[in-house]
N, C-alpha and C. Protein backbone atom coordinates (compact mmCIF):
# COMPACT_ATOMS: atom_id res chain seq x y z
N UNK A 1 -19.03 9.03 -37.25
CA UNK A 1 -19.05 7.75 -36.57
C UNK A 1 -17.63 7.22 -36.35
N UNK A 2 -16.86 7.44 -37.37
CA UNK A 2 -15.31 6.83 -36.95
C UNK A 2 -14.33 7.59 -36.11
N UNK A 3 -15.17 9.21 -36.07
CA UNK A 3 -14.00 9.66 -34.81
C UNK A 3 -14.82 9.46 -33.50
N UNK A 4 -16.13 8.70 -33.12
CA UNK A 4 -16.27 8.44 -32.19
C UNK A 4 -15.81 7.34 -31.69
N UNK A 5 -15.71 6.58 -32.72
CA UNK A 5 -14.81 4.80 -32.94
C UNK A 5 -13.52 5.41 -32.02
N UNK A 6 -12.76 6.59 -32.98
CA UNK A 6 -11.46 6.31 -32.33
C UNK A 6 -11.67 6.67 -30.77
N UNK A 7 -12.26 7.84 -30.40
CA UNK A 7 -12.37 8.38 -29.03
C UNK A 7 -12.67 7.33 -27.80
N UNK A 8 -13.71 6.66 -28.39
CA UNK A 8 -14.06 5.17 -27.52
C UNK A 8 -12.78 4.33 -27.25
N UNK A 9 -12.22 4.12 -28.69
CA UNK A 9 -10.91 2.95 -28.49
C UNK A 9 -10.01 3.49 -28.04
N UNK A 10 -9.34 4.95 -27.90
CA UNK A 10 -8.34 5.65 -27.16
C UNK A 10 -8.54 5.89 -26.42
N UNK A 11 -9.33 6.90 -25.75
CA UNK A 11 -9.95 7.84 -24.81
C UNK A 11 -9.84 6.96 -23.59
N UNK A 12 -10.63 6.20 -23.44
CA UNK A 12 -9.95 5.12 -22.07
C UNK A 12 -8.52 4.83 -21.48
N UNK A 13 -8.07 3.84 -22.60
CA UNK A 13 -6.47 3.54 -21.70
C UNK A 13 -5.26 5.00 -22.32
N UNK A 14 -5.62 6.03 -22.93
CA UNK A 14 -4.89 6.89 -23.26
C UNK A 14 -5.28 8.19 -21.31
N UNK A 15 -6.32 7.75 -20.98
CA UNK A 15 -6.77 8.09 -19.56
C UNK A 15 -6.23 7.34 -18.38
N UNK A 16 -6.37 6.04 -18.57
CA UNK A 16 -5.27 4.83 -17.54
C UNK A 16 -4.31 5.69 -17.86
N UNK A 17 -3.28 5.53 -18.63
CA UNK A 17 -2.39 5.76 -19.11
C UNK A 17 -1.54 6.88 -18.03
N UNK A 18 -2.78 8.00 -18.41
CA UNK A 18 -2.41 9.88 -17.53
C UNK A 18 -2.64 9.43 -16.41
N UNK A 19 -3.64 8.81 -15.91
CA UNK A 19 -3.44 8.51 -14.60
C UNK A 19 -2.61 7.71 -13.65
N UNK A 20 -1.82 6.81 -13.99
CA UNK A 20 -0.82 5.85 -13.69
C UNK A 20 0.24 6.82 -13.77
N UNK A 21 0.21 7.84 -14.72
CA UNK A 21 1.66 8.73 -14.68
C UNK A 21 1.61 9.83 -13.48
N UNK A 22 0.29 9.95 -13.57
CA UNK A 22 0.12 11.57 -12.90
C UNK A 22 -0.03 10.99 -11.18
N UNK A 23 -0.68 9.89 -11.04
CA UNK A 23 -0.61 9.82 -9.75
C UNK A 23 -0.15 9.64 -8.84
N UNK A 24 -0.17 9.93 -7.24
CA UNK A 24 1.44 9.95 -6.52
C UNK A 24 1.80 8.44 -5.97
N UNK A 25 2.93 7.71 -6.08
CA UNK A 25 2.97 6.80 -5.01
C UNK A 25 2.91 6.86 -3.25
N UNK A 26 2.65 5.54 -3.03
CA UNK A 26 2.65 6.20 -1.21
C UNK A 26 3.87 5.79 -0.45
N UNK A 27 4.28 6.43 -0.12
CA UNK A 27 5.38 6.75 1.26
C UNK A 27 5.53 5.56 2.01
N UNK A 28 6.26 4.32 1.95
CA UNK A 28 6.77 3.29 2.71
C UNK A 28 6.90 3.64 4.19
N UNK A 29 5.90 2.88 4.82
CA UNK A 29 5.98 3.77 6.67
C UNK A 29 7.43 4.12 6.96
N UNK A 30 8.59 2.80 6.84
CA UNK A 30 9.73 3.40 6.94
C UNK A 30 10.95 4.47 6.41
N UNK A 31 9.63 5.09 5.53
CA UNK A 31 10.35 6.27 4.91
C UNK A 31 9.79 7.24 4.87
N UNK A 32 9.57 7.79 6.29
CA UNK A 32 8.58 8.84 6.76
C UNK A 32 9.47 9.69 7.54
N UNK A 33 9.05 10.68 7.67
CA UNK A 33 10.26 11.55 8.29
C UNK A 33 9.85 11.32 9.95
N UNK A 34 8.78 10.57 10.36
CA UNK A 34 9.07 10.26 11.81
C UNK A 34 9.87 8.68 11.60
N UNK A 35 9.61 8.39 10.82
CA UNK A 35 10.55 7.25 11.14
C UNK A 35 11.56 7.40 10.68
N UNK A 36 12.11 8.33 9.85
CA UNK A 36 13.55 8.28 9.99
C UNK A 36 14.05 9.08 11.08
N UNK A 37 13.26 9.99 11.85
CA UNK A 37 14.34 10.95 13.32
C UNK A 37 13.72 9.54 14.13
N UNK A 38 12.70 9.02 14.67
CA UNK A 38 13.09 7.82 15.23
C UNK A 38 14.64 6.97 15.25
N UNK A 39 14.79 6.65 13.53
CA UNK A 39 15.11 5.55 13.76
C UNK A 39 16.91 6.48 14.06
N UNK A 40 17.18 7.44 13.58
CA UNK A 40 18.34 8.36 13.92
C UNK A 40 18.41 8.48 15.28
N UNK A 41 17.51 8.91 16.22
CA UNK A 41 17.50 9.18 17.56
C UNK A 41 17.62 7.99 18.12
N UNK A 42 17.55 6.72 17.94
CA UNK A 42 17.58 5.33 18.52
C UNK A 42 19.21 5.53 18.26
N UNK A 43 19.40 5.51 17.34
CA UNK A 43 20.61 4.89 16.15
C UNK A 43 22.14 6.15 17.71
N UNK A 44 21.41 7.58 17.62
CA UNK A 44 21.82 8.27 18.41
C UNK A 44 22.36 7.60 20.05
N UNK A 45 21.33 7.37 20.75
CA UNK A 45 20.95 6.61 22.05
C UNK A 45 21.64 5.24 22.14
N UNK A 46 21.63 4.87 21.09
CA UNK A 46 22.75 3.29 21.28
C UNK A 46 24.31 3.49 20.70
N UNK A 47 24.27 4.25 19.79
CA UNK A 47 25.77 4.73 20.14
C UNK A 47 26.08 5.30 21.27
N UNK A 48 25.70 6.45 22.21
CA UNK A 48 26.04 6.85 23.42
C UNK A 48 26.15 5.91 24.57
N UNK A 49 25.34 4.96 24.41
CA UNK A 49 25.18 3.74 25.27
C UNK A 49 26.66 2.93 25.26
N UNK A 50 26.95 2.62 23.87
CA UNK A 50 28.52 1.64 23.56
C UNK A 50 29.78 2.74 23.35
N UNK A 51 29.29 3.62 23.32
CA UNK A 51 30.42 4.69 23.60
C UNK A 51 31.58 4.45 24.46
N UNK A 52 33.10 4.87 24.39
CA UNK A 52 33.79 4.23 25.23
C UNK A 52 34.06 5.39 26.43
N UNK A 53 33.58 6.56 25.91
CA UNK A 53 33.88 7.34 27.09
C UNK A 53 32.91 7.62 27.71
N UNK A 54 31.41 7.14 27.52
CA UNK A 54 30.68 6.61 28.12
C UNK A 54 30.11 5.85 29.23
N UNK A 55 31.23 4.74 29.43
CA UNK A 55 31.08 3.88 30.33
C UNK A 55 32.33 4.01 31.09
N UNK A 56 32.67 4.70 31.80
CA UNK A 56 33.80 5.38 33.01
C UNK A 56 33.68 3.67 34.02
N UNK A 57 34.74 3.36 34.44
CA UNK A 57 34.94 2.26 35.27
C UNK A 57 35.43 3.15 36.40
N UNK A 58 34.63 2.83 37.87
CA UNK A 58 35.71 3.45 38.69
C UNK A 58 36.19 1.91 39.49
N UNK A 59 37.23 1.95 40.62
CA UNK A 59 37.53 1.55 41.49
C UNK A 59 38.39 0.33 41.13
């Protein structure tokens, strides 16, 4: 009877416990690998835009 005592009183949050460790967190949308070549390829596209040899003046 008392090692079922203990199994009852452990066995649960000693299970929370493994599971809070073992399980995966989730991936912040902005830390997804489409959003980071997004946000690189933007980041790309607006530097070329303010670029100085970019914007040629004629006349």
């Amino acid at each position: 009877m008392t090692t079922l005592g203990f199994v009852v009183a452990i066995g649960p949050p000693l299970a929370v416990l493994v599971g809070v460790v073992v399980w995966p967190t989730r991936i912040p949308p902005d830390r997804t690998v489409d959003a980071i070549r997004r946000r690189v390829e933007s980041e790309t596209e607006w530097n070329r835009v303010r670029s100085p040899t970019a914007a040629v003046v004629t006349g």
